[in-house]
C-alpha atoms as a PDB file:
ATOM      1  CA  UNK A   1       0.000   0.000   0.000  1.00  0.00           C
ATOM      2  CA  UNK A   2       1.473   3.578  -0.676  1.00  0.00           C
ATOM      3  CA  UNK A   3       0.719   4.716   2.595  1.00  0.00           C
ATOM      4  CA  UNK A   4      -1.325   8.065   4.029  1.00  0.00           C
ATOM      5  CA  UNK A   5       1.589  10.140   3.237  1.00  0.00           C
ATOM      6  CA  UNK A   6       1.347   9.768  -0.679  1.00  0.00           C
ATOM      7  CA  UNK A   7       1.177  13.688  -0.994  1.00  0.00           C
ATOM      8  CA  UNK A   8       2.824  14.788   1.284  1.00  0.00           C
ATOM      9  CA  UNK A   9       5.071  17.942  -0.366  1.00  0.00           C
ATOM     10  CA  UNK A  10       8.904  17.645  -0.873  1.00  0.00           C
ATOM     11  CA  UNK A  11      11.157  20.383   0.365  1.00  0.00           C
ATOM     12  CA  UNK A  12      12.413  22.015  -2.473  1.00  0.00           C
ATOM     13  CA  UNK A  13      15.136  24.023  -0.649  1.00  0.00           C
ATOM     14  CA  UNK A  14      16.183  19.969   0.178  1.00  0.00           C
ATOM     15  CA  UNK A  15      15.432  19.257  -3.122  1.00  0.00           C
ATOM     16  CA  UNK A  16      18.020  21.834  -4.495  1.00  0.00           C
ATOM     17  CA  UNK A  17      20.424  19.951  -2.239  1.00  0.00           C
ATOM     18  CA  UNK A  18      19.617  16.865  -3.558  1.00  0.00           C
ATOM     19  CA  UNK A  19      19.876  17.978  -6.930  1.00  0.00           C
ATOM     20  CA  UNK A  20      23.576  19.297  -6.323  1.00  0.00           C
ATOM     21  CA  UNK A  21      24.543  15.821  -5.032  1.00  0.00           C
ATOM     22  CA  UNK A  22      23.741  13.991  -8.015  1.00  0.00           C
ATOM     23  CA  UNK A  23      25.008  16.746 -10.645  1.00  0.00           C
ATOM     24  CA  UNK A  24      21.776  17.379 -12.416  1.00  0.00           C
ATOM     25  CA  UNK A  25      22.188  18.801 -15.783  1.00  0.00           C
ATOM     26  CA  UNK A  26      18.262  20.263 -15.452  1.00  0.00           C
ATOM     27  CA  UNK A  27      15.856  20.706 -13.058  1.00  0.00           C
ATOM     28  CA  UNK A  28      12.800  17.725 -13.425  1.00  0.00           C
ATOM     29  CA  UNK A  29       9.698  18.245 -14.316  1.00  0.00           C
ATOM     30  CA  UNK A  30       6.775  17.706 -12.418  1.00  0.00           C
ATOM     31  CA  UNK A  31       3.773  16.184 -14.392  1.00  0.00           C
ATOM     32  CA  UNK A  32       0.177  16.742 -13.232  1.00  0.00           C
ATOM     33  CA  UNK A  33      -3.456  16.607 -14.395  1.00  0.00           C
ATOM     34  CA  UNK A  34      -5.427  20.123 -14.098  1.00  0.00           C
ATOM     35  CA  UNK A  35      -8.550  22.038 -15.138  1.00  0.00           C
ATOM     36  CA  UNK A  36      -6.428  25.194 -14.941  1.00  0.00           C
ATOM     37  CA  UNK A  37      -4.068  25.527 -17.596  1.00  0.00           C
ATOM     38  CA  UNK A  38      -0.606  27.509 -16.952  1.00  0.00           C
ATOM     39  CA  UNK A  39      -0.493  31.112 -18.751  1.00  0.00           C
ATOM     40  CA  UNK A  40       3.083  30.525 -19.592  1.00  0.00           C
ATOM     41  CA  UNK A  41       2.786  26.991 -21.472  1.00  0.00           C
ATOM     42  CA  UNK A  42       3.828  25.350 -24.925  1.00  0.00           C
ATOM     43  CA  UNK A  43       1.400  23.563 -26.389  1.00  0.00           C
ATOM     44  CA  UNK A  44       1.466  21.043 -29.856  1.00  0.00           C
ATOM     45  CA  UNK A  45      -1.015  22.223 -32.460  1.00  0.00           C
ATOM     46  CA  UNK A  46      -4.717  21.939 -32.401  1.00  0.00           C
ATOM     47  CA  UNK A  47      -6.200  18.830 -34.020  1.00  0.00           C
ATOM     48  CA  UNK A  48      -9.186  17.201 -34.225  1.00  0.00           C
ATOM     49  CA  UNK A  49      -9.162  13.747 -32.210  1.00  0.00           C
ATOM     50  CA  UNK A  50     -11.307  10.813 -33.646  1.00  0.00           C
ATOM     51  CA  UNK A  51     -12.967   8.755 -31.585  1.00  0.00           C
ATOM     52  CA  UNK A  52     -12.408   4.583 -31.933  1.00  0.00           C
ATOM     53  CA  UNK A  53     -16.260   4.435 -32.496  1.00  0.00           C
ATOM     54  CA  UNK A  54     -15.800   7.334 -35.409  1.00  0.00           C
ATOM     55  CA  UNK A  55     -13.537   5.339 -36.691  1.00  0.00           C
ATOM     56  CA  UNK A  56     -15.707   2.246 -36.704  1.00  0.00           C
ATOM     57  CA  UNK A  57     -18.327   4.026 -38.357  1.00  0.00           C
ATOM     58  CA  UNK A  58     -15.861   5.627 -40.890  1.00  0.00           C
ATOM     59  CA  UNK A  59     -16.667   8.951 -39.869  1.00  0.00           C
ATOM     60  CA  UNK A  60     -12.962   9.878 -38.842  1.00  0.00           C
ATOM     61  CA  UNK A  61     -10.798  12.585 -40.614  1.00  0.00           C
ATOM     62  CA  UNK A  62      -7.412  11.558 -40.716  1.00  0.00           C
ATOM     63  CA  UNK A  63      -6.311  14.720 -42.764  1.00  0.00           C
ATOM     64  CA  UNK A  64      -6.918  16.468 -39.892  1.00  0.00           C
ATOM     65  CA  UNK A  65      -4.304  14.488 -37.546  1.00  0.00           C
ATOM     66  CA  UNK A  66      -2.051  14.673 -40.563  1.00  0.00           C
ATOM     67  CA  UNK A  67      -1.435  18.176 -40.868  1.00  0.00           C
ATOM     68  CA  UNK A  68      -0.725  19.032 -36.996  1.00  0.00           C
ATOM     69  CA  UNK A  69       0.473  15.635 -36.132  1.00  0.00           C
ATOM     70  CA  UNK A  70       4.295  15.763 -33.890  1.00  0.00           C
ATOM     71  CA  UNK A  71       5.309  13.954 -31.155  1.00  0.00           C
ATOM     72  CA  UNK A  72       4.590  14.966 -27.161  1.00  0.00           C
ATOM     73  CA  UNK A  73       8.467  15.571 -26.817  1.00  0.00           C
ATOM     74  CA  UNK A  74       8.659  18.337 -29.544  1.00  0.00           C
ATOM     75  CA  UNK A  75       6.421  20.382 -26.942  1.00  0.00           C
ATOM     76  CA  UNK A  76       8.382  18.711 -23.861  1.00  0.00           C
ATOM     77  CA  UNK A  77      11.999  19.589 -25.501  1.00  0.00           C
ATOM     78  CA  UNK A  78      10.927  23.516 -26.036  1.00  0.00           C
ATOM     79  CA  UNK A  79       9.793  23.460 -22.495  1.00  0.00           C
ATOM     80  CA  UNK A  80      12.637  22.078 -21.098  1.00  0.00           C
ATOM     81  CA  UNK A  81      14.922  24.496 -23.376  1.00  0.00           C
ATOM     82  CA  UNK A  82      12.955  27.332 -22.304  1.00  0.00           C
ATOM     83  CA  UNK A  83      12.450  26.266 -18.730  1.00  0.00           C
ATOM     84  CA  UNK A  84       8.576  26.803 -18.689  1.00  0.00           C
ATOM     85  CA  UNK A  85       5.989  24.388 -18.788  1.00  0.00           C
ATOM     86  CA  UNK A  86       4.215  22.006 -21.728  1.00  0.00           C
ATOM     87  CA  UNK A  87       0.384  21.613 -21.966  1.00  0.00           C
ATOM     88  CA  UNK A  88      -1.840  18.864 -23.638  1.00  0.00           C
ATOM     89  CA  UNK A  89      -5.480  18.372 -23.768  1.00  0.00           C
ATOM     90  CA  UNK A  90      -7.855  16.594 -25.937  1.00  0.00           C
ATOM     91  CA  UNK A  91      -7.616  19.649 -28.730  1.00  0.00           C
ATOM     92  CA  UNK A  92      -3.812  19.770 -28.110  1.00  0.00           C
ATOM     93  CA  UNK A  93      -2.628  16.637 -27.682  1.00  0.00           C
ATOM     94  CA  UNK A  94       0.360  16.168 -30.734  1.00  0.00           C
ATOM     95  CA  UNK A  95      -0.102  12.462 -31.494  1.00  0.00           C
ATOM     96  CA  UNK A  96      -2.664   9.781 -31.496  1.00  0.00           C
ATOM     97  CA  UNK A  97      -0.067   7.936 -29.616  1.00  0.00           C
ATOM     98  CA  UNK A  98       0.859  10.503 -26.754  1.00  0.00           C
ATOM     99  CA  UNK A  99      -3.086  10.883 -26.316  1.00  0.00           C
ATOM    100  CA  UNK A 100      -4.189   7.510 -25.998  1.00  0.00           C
ATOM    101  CA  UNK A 101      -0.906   7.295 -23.219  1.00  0.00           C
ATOM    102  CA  UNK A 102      -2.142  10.625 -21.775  1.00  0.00           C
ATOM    103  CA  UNK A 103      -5.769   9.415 -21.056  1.00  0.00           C
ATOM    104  CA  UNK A 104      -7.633  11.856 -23.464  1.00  0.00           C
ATOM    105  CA  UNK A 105      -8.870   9.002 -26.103  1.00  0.00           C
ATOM    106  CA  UNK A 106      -9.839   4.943 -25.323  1.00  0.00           C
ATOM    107  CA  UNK A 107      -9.565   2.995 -26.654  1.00  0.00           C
ATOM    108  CA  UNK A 108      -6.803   3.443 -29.035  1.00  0.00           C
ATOM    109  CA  UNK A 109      -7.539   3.616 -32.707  1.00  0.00           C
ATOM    110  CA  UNK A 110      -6.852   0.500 -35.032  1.00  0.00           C
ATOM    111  CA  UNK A 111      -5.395   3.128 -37.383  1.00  0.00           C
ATOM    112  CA  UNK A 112      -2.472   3.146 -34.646  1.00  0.00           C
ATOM    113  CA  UNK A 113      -2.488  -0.519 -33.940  1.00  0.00           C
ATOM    114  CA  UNK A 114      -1.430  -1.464 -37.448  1.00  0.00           C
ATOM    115  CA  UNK A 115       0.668   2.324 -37.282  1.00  0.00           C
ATOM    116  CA  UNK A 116       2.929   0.447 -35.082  1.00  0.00           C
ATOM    117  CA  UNK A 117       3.446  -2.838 -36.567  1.00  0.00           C
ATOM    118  CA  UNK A 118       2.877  -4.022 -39.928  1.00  0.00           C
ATOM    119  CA  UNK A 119       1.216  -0.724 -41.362  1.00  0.00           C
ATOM    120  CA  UNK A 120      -1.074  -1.662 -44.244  1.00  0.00           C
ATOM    121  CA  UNK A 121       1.196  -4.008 -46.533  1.00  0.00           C
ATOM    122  CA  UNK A 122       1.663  -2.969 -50.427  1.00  0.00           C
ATOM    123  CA  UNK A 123       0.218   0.376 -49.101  1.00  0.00           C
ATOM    124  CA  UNK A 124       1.315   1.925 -45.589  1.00  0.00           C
ATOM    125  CA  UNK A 125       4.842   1.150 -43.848  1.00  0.00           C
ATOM    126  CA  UNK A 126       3.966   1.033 -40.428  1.00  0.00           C
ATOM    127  CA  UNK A 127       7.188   1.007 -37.534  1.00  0.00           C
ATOM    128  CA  UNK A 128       7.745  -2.898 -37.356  1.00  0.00           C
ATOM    129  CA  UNK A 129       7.810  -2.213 -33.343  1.00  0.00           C
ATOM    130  CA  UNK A 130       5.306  -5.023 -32.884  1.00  0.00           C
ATOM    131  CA  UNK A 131       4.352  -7.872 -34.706  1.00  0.00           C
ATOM    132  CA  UNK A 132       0.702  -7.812 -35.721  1.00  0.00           C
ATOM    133  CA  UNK A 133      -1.694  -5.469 -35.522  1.00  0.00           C
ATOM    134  CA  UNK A 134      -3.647  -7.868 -32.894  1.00  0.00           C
ATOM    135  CA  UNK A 135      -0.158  -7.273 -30.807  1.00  0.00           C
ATOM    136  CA  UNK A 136      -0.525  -3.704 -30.546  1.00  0.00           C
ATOM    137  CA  UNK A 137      -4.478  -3.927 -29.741  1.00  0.00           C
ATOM    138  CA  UNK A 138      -2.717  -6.316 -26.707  1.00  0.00           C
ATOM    139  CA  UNK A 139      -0.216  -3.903 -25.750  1.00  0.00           C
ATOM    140  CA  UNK A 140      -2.716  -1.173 -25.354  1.00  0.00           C
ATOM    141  CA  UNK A 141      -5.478  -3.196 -23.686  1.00  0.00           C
ATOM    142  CA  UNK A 142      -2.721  -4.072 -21.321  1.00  0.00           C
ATOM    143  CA  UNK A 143      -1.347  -0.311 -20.245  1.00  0.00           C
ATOM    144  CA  UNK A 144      -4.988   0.391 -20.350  1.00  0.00           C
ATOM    145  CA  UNK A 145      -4.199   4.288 -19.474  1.00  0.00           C
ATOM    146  CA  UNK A 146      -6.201   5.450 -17.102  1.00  0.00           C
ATOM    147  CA  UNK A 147      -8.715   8.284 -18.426  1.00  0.00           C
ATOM    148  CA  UNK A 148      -7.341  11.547 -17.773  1.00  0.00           C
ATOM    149  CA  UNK A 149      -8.885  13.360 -14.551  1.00  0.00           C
ATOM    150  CA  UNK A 150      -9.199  17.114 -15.670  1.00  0.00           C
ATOM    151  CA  UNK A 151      -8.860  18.537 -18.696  1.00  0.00           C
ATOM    152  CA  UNK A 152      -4.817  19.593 -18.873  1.00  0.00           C
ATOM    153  CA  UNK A 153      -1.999  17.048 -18.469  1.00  0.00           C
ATOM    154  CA  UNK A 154       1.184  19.634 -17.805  1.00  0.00           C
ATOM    155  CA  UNK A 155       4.623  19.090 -17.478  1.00  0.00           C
ATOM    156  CA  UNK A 156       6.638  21.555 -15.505  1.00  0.00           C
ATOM    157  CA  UNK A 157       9.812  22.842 -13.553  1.00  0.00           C
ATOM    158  CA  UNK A 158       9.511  21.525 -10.031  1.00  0.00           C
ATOM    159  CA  UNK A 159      10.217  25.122  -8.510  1.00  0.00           C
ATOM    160  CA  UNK A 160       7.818  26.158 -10.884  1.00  0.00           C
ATOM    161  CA  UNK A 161       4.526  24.788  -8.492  1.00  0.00           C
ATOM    162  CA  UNK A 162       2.542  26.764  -6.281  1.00  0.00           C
ATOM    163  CA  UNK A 163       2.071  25.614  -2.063  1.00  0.00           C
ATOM    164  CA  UNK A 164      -1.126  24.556  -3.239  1.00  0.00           C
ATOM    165  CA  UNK A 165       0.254  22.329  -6.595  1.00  0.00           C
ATOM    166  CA  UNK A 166       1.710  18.615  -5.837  1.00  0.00           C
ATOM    167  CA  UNK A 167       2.919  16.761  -9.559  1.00  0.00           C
ATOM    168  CA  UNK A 168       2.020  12.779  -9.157  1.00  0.00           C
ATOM    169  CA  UNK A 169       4.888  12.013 -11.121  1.00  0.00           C
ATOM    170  CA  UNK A 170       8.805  13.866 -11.482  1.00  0.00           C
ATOM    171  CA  UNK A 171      10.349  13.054 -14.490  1.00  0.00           C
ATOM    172  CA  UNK A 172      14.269  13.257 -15.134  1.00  0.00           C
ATOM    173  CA  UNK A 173      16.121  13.800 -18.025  1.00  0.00           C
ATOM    174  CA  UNK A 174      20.056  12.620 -17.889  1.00  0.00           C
ATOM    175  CA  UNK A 175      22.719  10.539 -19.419  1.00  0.00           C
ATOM    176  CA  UNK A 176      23.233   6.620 -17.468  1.00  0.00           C
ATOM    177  CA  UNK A 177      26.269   8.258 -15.445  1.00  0.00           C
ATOM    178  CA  UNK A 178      23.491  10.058 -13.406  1.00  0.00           C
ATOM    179  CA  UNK A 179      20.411   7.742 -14.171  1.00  0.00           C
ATOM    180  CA  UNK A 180      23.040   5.334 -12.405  1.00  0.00           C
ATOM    181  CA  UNK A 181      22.044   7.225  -9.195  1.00  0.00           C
ATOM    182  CA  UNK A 182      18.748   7.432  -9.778  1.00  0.00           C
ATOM    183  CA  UNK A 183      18.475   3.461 -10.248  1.00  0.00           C
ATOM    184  CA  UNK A 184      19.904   2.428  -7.134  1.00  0.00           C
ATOM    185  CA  UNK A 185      18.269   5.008  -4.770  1.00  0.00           C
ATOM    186  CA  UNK A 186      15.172   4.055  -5.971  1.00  0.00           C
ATOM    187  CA  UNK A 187      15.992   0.372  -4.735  1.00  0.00           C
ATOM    188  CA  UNK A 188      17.779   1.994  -1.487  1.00  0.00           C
ATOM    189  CA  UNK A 189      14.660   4.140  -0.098  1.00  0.00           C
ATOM    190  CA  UNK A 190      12.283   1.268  -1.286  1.00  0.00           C
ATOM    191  CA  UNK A 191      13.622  -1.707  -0.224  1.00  0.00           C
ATOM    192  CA  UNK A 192      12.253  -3.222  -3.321  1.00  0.00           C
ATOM    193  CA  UNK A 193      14.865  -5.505  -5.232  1.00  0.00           C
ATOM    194  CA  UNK A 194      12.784  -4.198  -8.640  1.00  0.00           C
ATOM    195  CA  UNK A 195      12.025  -1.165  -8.004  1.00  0.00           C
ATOM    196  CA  UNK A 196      12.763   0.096 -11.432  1.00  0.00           C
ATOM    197  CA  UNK A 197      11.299  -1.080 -14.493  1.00  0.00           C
ATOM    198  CA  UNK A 198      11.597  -0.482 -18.251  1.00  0.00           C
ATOM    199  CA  UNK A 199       8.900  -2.173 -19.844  1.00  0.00           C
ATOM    200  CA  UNK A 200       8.281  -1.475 -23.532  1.00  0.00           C
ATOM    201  CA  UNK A 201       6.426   1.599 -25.261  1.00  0.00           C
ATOM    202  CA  UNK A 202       6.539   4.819 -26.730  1.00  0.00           C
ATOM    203  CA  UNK A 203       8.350   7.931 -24.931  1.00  0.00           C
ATOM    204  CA  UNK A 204       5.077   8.914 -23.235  1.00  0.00           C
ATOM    205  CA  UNK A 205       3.799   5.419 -22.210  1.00  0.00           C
ATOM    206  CA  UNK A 206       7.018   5.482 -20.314  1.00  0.00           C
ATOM    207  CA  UNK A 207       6.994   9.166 -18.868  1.00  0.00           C
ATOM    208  CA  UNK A 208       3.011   8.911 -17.437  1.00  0.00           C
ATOM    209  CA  UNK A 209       1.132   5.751 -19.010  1.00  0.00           C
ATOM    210  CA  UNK A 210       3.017   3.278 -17.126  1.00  0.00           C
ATOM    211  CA  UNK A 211       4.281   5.466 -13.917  1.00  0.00           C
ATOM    212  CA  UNK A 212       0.596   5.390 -13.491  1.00  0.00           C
ATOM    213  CA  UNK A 213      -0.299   2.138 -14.298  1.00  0.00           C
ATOM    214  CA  UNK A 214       1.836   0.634 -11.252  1.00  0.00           C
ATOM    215  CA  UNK A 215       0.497   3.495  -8.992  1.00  0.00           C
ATOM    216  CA  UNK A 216      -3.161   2.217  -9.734  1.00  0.00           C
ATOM    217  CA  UNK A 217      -1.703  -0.901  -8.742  1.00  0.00           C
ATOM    218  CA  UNK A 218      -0.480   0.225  -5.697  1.00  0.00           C
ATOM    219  CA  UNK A 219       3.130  -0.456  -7.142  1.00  0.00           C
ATOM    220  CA  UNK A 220       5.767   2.158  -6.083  1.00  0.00           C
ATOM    221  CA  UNK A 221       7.926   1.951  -9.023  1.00  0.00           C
ATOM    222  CA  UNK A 222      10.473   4.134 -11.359  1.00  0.00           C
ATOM    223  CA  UNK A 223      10.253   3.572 -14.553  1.00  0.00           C
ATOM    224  CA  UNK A 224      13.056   4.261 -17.254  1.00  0.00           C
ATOM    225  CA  UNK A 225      12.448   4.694 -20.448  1.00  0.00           C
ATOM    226  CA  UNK A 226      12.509   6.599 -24.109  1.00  0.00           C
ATOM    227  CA  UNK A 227      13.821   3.531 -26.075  1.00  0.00           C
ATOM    228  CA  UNK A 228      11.259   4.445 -28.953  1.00  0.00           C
ATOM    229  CA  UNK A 229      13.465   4.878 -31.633  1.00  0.00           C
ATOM    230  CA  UNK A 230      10.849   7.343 -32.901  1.00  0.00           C
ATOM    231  CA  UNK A 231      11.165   9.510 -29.599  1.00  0.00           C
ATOM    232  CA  UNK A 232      15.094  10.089 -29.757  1.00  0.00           C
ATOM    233  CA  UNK A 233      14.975  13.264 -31.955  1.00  0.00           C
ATOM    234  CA  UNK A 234      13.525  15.074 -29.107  1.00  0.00           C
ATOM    235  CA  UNK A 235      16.471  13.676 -26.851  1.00  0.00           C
ATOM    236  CA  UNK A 236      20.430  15.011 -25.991  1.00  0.00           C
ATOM    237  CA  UNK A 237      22.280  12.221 -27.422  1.00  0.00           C
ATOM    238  CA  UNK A 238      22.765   9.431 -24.795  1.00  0.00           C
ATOM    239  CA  UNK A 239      19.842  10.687 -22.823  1.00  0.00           C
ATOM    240  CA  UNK A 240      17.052   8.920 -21.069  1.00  0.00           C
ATOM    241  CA  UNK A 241      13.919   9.776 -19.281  1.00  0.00           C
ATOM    242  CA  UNK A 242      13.509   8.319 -15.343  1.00  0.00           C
ATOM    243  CA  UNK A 243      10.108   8.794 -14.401  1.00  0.00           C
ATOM    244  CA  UNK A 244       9.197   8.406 -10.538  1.00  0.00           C
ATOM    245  CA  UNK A 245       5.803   8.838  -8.389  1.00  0.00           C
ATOM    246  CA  UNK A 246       6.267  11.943  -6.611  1.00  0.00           C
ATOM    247  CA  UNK A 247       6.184   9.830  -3.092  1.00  0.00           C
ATOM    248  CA  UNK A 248       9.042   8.053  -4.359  1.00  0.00           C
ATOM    249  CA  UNK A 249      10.935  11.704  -5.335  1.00  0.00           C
ATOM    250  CA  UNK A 250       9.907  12.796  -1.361  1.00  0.00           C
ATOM    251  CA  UNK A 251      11.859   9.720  -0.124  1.00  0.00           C
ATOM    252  CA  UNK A 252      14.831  10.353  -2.389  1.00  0.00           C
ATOM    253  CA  UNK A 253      14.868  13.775  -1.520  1.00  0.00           C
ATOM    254  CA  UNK A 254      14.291  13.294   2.322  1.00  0.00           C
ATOM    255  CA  UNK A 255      16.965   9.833   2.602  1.00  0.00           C
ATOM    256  CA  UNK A 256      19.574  10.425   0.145  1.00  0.00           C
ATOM    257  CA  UNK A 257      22.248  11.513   2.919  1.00  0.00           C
ATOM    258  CA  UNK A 258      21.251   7.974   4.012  1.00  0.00           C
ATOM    259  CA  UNK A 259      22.429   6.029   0.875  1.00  0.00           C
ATOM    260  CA  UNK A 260      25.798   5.827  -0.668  1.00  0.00           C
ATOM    261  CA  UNK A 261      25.041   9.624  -2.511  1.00  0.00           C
ATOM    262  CA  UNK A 262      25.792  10.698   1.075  1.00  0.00           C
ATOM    263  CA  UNK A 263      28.905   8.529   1.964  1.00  0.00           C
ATOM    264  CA  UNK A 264      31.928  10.626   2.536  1.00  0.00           C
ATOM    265  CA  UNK A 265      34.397   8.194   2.519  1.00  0.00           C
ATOM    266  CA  UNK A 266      33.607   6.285  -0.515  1.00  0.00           C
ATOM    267  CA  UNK A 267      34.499   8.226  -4.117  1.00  0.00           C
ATOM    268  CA  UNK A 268      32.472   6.182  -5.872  1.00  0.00           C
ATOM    269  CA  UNK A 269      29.661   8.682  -6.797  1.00  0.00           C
ATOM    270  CA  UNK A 270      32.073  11.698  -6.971  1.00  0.00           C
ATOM    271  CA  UNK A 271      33.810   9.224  -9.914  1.00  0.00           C
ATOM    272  CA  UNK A 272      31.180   9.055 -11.739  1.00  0.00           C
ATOM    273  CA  UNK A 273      30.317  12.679 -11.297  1.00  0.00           C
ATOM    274  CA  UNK A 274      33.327  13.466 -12.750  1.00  0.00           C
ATOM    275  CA  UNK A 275      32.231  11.251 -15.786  1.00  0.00           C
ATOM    276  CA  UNK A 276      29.480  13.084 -15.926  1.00  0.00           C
ATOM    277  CA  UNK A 277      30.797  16.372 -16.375  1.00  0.00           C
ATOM    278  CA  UNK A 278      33.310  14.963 -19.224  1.00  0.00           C
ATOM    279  CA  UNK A 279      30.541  13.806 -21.289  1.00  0.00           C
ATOM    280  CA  UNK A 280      28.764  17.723 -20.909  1.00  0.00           C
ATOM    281  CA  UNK A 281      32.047  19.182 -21.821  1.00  0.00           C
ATOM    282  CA  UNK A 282      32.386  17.326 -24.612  1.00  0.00           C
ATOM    283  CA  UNK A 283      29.038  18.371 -25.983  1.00  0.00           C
ATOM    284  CA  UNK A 284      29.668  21.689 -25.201  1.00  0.00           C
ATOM    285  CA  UNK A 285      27.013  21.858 -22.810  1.00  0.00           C
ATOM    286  CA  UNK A 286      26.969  24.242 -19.573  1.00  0.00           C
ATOM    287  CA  UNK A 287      27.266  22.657 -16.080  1.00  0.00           C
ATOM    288  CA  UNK A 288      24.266  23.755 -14.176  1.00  0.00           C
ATOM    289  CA  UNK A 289      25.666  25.180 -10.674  1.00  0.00           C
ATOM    290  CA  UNK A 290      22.938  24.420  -7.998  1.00  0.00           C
ATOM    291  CA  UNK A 291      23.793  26.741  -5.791  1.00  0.00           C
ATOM    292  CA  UNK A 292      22.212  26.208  -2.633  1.00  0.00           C
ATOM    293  CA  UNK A 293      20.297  28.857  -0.363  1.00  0.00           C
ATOM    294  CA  UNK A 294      21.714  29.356   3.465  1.00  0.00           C
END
């Protein structure tokens, strides 16, 4: 059971802290569902979103999709690039894909079933991610997304919420040298010899569909994730997304001194901090200083 304490709020002044000690390159993002969307936000185009049942009656414009169709993470990227936050809906929502995973349309379409396996042979190349069609329509019976609970699903700098805003997930975005961290701290505050998963899906199946899934389960898992080929674009080479229930973030936060992150005499995790800031040099990239309030 995940306990009374499932909302309670993480320091961020802590937080910051925490952040420092594992060399973040960016602040996570805090994903939640709202009615009240952010006035800062970026947001994919508007589309129409068929229904399945439109479909089934063959009353679905496709055209439509077409024309303002992009992945979740082309809205997620800017956001992160411009530190602010990203906002879907059922008008906004970038893919079929991302929407069905974000809980704005069930059940998924077959168009998208066949989209990521065999297509429509001698017509339509579809990915080749799954075998059949009838392998996809398993997959997504199987995540069975939960439907979403207001109308915005936002991602969102973590010192960006208000007192009165908890996310229900915290997303990171880092290279293995600092996902490395992440990994076994989830395992150290947890006590749970598989506390991390990486089961397969799109970007944003692993970044909310499946985060959620295990929390409806009353599962406290991580999940890591991005392997979609299709996804990478919209990722820093060698990057991968780490997606946590925010209880799980609170414990990291509040027991990291605890773990080996906070053993002074082992160099272990100042090693492969050091790694870590060779690969960001090489890119070029700046080394976010989290400097840290008295």
């Amino acid at each position: 059971m995940l306990g009374d304490n499932y909302m309670e709020k993480a320091d961020f002044k802590q937080a910051r802290r925490f952040f420092s000690i594992l060399s973040l390159s960016e602040e996570p993002l805090g994903i939640y569902y709202t009615d009240n969307k952010p006035s800062l936000c970026i947001t994919p185009k508007r589309a129409c979103l068929p229904t399945y049942e439109e479909e089934q009656r063959r009353e679905a414009n496709f055209d439509d999709i077409s024309s303002g169709n992009s992945c979740v993470f082309q809205s997620i990227l800017r956001a992160r690039r411009n530190r602010t936050a990203a906002c879907f809906d059922r008008e906004h929502f970038g893919c079929p894909g991302g929407a069905f995973a974000f809980g704005f349309n069930k059940p998924q379409l077959d168009l998208i079933a066949h989209y990521i396996s065999t297509g429509f042979p001698g017509y339509w190349e579809g990915e080749h991610y799954l075998e059949s069609p009838e392998l996809a329509r398993a997959f997504f019976n199987h995540v069975d997304p939960r439907l979403a609970p207001a109308k915005y699903l936002v991602f969102k700098p973590l010192s960006q919420f208000s007192s009165e805003e908890v996310p229900e997930l915290v997303v990171f975005f880092e290279r293995p040298e600092i996902i490395s961290g992440l990994h076994q701290l989830a395992t150290f505050v947890t006590n749970d010899l598989e506390a991390v998963r990486s089961p397969m899906g799109a970007g944003c199946f692993n970044v909310v569909a499946w985060p959620l899934k295990y929390l409806g389960q009353e599962e406290l898992k991580a999940v890591l994730g991005s392997w979609d080929p299709s996804c990478r674009k919209y990722f820093r080479v060698d990057e991968i997304s780490f997606a946590v229930p925010y209880r799980m973030f609170t414990m990291m936060v509040n027991r990291w001194h605890e773990s080996f992150l906070g053993n002074k005499n082992d160099s272990t995790w100042e090693m492969v901090k050091k790694r870590a800031r060779l690969s960001r040099e090489k890119w070029g990239e700046k080394i976010c200083d989290w400097k840290i309030d008295s």
